[in-house]
PDB file of N, CA and C in Angstrom:
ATOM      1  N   UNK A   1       0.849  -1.176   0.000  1.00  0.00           N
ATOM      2  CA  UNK A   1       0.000   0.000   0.000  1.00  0.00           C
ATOM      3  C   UNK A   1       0.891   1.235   0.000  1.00  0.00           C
ATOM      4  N   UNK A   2       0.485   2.348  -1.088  1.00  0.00           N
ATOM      5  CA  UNK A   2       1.475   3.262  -1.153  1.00  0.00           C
ATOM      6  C   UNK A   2       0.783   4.475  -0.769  1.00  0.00           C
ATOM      7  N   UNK A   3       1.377   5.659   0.053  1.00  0.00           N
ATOM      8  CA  UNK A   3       0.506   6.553   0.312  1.00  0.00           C
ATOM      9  C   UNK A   3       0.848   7.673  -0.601  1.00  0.00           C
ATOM     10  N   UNK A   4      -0.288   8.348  -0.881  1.00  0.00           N
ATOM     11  CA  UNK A   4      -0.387   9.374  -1.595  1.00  0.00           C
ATOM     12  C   UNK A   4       0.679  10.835  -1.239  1.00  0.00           C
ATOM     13  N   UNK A   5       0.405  11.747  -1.569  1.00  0.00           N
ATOM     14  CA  UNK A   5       1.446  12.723  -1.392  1.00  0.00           C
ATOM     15  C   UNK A   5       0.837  13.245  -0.435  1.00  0.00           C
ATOM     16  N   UNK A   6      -0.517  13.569  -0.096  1.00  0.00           N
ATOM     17  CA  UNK A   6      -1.402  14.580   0.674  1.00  0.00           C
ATOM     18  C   UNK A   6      -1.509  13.875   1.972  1.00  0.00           C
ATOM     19  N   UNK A   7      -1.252  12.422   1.717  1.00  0.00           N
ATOM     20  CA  UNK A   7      -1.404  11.666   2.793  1.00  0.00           C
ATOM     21  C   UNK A   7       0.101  11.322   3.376  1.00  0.00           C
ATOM     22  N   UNK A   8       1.332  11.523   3.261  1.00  0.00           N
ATOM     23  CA  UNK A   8       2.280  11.738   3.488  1.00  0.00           C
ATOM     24  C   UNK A   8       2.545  12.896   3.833  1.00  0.00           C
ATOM     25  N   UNK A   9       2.185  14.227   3.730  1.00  0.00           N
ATOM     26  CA  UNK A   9       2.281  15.048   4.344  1.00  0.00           C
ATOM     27  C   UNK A   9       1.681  15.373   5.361  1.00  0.00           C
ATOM     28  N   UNK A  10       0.245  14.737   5.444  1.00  0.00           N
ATOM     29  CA  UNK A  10      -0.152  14.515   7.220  1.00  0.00           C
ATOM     30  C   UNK A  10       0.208  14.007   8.055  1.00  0.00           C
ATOM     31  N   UNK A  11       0.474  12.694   7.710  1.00  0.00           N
ATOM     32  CA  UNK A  11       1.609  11.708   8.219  1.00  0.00           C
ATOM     33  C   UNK A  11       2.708  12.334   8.895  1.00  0.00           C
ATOM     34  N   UNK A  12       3.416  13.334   8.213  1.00  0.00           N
ATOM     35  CA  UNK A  12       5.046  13.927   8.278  1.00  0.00           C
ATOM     36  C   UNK A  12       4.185  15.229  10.091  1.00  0.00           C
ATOM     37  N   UNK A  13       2.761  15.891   9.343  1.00  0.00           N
ATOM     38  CA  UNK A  13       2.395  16.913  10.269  1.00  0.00           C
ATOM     39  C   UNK A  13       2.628  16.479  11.674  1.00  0.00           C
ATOM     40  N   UNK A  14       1.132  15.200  11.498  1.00  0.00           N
ATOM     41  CA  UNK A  14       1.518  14.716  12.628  1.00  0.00           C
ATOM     42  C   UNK A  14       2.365  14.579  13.826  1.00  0.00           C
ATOM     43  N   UNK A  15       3.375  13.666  13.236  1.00  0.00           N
ATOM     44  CA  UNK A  15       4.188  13.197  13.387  1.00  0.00           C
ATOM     45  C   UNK A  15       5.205  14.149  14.268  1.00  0.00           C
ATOM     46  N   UNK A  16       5.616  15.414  13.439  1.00  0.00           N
ATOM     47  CA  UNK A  16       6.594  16.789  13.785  1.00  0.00           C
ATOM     48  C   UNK A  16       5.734  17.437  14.972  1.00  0.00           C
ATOM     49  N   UNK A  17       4.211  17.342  15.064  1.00  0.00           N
ATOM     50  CA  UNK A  17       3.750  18.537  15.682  1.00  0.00           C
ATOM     51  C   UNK A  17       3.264  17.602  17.016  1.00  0.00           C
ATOM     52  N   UNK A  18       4.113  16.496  17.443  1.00  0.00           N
ATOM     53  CA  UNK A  18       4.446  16.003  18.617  1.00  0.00           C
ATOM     54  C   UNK A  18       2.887  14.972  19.281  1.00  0.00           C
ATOM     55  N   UNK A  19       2.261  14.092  18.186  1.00  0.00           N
ATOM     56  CA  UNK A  19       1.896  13.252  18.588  1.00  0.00           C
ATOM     57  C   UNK A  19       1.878  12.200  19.336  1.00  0.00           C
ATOM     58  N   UNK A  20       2.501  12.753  20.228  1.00  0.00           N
ATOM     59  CA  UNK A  20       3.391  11.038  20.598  1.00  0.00           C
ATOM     60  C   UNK A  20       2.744  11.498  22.306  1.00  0.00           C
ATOM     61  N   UNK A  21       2.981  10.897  23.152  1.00  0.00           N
ATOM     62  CA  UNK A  21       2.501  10.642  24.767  1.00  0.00           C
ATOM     63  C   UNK A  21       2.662  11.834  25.323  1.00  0.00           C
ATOM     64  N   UNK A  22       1.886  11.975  26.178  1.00  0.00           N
ATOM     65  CA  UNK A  22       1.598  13.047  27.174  1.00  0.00           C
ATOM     66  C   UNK A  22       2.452  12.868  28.240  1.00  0.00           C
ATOM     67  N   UNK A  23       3.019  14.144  28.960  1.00  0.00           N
ATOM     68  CA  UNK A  23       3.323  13.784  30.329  1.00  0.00           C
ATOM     69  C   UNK A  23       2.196  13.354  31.217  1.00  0.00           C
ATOM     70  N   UNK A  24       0.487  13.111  31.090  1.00  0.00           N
ATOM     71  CA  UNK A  24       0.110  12.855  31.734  1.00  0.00           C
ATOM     72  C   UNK A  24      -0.182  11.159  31.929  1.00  0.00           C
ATOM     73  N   UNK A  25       0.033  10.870  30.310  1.00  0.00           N
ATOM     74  CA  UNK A  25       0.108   9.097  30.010  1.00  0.00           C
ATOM     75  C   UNK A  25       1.260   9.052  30.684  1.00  0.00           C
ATOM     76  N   UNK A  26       2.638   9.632  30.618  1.00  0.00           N
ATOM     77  CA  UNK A  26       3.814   9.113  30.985  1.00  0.00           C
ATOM     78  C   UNK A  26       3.465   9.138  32.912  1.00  0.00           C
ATOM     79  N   UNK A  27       2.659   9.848  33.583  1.00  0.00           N
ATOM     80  CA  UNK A  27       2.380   9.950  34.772  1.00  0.00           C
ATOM     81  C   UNK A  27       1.324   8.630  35.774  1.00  0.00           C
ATOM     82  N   UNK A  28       1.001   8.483  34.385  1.00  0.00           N
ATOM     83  CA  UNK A  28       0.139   7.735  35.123  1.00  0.00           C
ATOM     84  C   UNK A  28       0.701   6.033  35.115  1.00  0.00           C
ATOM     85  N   UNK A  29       1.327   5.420  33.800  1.00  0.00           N
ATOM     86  CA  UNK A  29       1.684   4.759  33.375  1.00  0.00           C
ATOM     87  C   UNK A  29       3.343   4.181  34.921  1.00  0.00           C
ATOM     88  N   UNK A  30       3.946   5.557  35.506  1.00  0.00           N
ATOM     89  CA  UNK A  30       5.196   5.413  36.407  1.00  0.00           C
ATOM     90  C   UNK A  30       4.195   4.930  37.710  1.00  0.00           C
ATOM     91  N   UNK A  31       3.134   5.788  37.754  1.00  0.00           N
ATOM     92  CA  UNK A  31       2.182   5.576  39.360  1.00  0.00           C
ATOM     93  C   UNK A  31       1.600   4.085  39.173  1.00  0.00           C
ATOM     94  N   UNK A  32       1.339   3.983  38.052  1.00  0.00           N
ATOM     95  CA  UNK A  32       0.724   2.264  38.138  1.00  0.00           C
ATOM     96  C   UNK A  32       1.675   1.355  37.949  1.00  0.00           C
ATOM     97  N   UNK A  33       2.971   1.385  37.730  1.00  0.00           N
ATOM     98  CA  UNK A  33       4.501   0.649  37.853  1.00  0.00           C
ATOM     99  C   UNK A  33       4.760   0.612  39.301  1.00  0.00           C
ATOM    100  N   UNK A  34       4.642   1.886  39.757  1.00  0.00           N
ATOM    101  CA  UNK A  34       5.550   1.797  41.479  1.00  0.00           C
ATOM    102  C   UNK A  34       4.414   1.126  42.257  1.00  0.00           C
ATOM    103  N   UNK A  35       2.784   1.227  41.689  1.00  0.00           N
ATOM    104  CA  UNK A  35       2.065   0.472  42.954  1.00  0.00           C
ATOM    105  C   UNK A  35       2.195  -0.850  42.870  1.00  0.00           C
ATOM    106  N   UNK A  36       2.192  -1.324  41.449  1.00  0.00           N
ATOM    107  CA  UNK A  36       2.675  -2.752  41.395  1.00  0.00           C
ATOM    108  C   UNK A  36       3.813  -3.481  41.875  1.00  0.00           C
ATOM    109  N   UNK A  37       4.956  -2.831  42.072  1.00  0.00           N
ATOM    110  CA  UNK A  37       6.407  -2.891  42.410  1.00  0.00           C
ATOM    111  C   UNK A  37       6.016  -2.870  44.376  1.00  0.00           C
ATOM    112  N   UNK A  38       5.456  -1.678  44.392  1.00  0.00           N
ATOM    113  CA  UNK A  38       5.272  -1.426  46.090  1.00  0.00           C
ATOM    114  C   UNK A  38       3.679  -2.464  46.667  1.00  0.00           C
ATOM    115  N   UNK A  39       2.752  -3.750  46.010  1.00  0.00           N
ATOM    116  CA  UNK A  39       2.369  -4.333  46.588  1.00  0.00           C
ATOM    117  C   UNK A  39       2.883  -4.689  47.612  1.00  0.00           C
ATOM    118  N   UNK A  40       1.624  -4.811  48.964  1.00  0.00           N
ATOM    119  CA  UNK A  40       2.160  -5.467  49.753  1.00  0.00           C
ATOM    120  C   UNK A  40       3.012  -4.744  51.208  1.00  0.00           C
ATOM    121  N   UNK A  41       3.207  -3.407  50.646  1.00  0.00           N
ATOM    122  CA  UNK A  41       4.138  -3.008  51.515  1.00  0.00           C
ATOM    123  C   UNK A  41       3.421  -1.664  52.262  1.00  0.00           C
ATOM    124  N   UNK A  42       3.935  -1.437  53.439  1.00  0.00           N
ATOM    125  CA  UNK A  42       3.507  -0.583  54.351  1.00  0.00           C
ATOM    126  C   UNK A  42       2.874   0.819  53.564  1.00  0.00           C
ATOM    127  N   UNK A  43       2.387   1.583  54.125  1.00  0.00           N
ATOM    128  CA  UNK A  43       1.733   2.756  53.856  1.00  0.00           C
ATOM    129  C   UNK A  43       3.067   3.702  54.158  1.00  0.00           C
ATOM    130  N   UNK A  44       4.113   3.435  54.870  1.00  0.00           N
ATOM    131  CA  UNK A  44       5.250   4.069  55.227  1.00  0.00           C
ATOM    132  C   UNK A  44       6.388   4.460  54.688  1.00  0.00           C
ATOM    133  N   UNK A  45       6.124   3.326  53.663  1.00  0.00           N
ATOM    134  CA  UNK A  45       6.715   3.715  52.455  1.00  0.00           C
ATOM    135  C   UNK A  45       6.853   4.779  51.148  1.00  0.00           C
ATOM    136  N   UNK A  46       6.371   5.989  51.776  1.00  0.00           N
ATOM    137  CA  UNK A  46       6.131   7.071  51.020  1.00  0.00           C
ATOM    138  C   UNK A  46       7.220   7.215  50.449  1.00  0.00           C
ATOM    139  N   UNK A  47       8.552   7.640  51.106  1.00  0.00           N
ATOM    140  CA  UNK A  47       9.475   8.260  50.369  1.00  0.00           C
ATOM    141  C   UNK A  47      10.569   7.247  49.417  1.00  0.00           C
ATOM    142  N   UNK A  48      10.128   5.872  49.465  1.00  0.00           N
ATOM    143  CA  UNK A  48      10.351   5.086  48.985  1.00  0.00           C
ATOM    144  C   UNK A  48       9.847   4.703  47.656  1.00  0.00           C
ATOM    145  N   UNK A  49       8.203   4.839  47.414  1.00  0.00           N
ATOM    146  CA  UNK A  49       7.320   5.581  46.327  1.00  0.00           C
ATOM    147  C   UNK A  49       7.566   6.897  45.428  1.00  0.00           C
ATOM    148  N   UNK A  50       8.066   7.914  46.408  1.00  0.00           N
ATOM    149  CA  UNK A  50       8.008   9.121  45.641  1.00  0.00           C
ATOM    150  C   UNK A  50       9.600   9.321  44.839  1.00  0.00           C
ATOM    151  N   UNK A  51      10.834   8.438  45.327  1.00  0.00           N
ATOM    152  CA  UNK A  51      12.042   8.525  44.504  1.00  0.00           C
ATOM    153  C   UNK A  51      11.428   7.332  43.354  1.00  0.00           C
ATOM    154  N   UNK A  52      10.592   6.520  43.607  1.00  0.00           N
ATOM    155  CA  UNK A  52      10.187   5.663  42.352  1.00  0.00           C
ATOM    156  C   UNK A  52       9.914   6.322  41.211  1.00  0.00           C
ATOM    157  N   UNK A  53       8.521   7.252  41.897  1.00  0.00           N
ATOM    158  CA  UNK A  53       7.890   7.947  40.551  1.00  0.00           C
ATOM    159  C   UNK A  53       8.945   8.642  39.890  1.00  0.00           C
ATOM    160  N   UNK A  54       9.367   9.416  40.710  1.00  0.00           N
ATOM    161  CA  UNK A  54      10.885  10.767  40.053  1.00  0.00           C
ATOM    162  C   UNK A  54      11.450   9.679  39.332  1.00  0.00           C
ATOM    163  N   UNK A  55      11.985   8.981  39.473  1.00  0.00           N
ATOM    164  CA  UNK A  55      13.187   8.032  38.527  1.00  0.00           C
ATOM    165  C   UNK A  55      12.085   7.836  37.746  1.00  0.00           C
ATOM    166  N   UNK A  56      11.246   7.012  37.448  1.00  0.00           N
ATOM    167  CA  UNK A  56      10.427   6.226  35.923  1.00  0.00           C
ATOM    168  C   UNK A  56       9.854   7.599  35.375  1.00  0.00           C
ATOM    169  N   UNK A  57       9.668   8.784  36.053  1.00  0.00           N
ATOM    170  CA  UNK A  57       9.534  10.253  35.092  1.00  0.00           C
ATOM    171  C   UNK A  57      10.709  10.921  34.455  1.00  0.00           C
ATOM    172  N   UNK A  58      12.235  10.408  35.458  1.00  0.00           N
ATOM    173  CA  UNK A  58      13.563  11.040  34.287  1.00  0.00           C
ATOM    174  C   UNK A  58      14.046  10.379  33.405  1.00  0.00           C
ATOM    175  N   UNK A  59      13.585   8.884  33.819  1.00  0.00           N
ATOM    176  CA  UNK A  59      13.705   7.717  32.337  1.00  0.00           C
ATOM    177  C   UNK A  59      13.084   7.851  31.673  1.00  0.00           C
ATOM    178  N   UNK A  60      11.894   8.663  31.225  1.00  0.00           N
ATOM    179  CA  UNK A  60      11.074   8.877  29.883  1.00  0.00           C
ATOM    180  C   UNK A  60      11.194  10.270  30.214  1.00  0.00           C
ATOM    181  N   UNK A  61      12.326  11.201  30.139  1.00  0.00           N
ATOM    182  CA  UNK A  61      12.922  12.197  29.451  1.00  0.00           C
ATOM    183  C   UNK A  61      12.400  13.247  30.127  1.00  0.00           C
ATOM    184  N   UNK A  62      11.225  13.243  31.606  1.00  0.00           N
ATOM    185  CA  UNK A  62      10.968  14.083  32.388  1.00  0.00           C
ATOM    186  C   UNK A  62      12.124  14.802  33.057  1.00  0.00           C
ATOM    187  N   UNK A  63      11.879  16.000  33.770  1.00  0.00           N
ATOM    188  CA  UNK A  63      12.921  16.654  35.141  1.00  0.00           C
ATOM    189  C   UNK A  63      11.710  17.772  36.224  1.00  0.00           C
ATOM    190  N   UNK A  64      11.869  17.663  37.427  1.00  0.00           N
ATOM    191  CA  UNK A  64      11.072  17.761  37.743  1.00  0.00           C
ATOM    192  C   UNK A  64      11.203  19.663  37.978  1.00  0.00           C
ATOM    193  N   UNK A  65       9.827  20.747  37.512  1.00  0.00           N
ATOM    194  CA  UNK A  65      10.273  21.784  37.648  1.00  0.00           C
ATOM    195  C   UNK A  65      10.048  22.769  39.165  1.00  0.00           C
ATOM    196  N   UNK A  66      11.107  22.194  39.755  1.00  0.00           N
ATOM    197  CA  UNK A  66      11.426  22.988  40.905  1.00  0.00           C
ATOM    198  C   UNK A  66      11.087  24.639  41.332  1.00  0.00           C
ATOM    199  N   UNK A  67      10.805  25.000  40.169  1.00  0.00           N
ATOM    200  CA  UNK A  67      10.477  26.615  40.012  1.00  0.00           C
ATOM    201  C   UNK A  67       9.353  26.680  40.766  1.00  0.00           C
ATOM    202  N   UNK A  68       8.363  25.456  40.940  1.00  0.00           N
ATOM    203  CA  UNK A  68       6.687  25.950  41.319  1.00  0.00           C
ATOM    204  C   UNK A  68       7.247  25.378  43.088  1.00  0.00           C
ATOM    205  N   UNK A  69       6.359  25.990  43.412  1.00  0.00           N
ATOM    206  CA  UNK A  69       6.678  26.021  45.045  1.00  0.00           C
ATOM    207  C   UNK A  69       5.725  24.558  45.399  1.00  0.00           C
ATOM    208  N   UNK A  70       4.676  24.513  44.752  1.00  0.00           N
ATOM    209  CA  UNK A  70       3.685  23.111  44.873  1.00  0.00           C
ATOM    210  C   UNK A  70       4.682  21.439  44.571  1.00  0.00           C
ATOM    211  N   UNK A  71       5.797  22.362  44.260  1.00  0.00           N
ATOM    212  CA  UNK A  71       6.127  20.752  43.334  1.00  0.00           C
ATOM    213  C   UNK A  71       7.679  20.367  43.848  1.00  0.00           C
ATOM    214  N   UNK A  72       7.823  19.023  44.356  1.00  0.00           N
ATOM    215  CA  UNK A  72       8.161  17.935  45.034  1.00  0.00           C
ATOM    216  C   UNK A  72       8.775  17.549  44.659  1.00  0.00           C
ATOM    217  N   UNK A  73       9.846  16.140  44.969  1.00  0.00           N
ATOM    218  CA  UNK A  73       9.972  15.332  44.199  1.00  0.00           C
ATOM    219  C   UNK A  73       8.836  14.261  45.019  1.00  0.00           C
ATOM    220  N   UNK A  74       8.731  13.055  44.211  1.00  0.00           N
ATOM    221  CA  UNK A  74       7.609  12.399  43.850  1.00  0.00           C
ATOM    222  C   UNK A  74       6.520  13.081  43.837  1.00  0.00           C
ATOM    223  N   UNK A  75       6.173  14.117  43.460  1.00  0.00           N
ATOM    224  CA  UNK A  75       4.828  14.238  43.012  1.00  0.00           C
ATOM    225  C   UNK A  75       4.236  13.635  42.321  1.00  0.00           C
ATOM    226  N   UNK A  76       2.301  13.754  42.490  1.00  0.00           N
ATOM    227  CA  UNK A  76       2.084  13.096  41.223  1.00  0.00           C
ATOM    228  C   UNK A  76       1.203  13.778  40.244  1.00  0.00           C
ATOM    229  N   UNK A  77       1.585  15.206  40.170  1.00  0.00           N
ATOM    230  CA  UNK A  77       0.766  15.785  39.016  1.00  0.00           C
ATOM    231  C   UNK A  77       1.805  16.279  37.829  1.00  0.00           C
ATOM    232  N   UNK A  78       1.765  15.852  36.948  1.00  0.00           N
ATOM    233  CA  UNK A  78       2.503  15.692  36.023  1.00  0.00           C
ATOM    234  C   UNK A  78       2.748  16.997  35.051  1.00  0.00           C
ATOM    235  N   UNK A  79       1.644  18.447  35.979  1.00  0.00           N
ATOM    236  CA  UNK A  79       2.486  19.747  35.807  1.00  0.00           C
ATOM    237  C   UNK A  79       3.409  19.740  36.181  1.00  0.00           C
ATOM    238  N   UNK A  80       3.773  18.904  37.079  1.00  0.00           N
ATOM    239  CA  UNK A  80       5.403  19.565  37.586  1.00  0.00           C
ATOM    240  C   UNK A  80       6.664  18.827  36.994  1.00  0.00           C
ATOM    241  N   UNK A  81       6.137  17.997  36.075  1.00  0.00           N
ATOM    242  CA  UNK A  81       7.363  17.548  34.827  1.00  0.00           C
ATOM    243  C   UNK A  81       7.167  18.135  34.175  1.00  0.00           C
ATOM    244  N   UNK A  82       8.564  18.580  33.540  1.00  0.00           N
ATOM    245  CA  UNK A  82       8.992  19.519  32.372  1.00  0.00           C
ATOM    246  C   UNK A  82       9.935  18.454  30.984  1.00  0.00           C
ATOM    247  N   UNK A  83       9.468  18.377  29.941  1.00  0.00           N
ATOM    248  CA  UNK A  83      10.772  17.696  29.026  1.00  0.00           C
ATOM    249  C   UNK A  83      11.859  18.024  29.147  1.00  0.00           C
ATOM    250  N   UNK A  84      13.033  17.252  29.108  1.00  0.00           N
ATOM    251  CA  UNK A  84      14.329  17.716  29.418  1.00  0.00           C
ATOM    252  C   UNK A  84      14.597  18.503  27.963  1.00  0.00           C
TER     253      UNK A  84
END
């Protein structure tokens, strides 16, 4: 199947004008990794959780923006990742 020209250039739009995952898919996707990882384990484990989330948000190219006074590390609102 060959695509047309008009249809290759949407393709290309797409594509450039950053279709690809949200920091909020990438947010939610790290929070449902660390609860699976943290079954089982105490409620005490907060800060043990919140270096989780931070790491699986700077492995998919997050950093967390320190500028907002609301924002943490492990947070989990995914305003406060910025793309590196």
């Amino acid at each position: 199947m060959s695509l047309g020209g008009g249809a290759r250039m949407v393709l290309a739009i797409l594509l450039l004008t950053g279709c690809g995952r949200s920091s909020d898919a990438d947010m939610w996707d790290c929070q449902l990794g660390v609860q699976k990882g943290n079954s089982g384990r105490s409620a005490a484990d907060v800060a043990e959780r919140a270096r989780d989330i931070d790491a699986c948000m700077t492995a998919r190219g997050y950093r967390l923006d320190t500028g907002k006074p609301a924002c943490r590390q492990g947070t989990v609102t995914s305003n406060c990742y910025l793309r590196k």
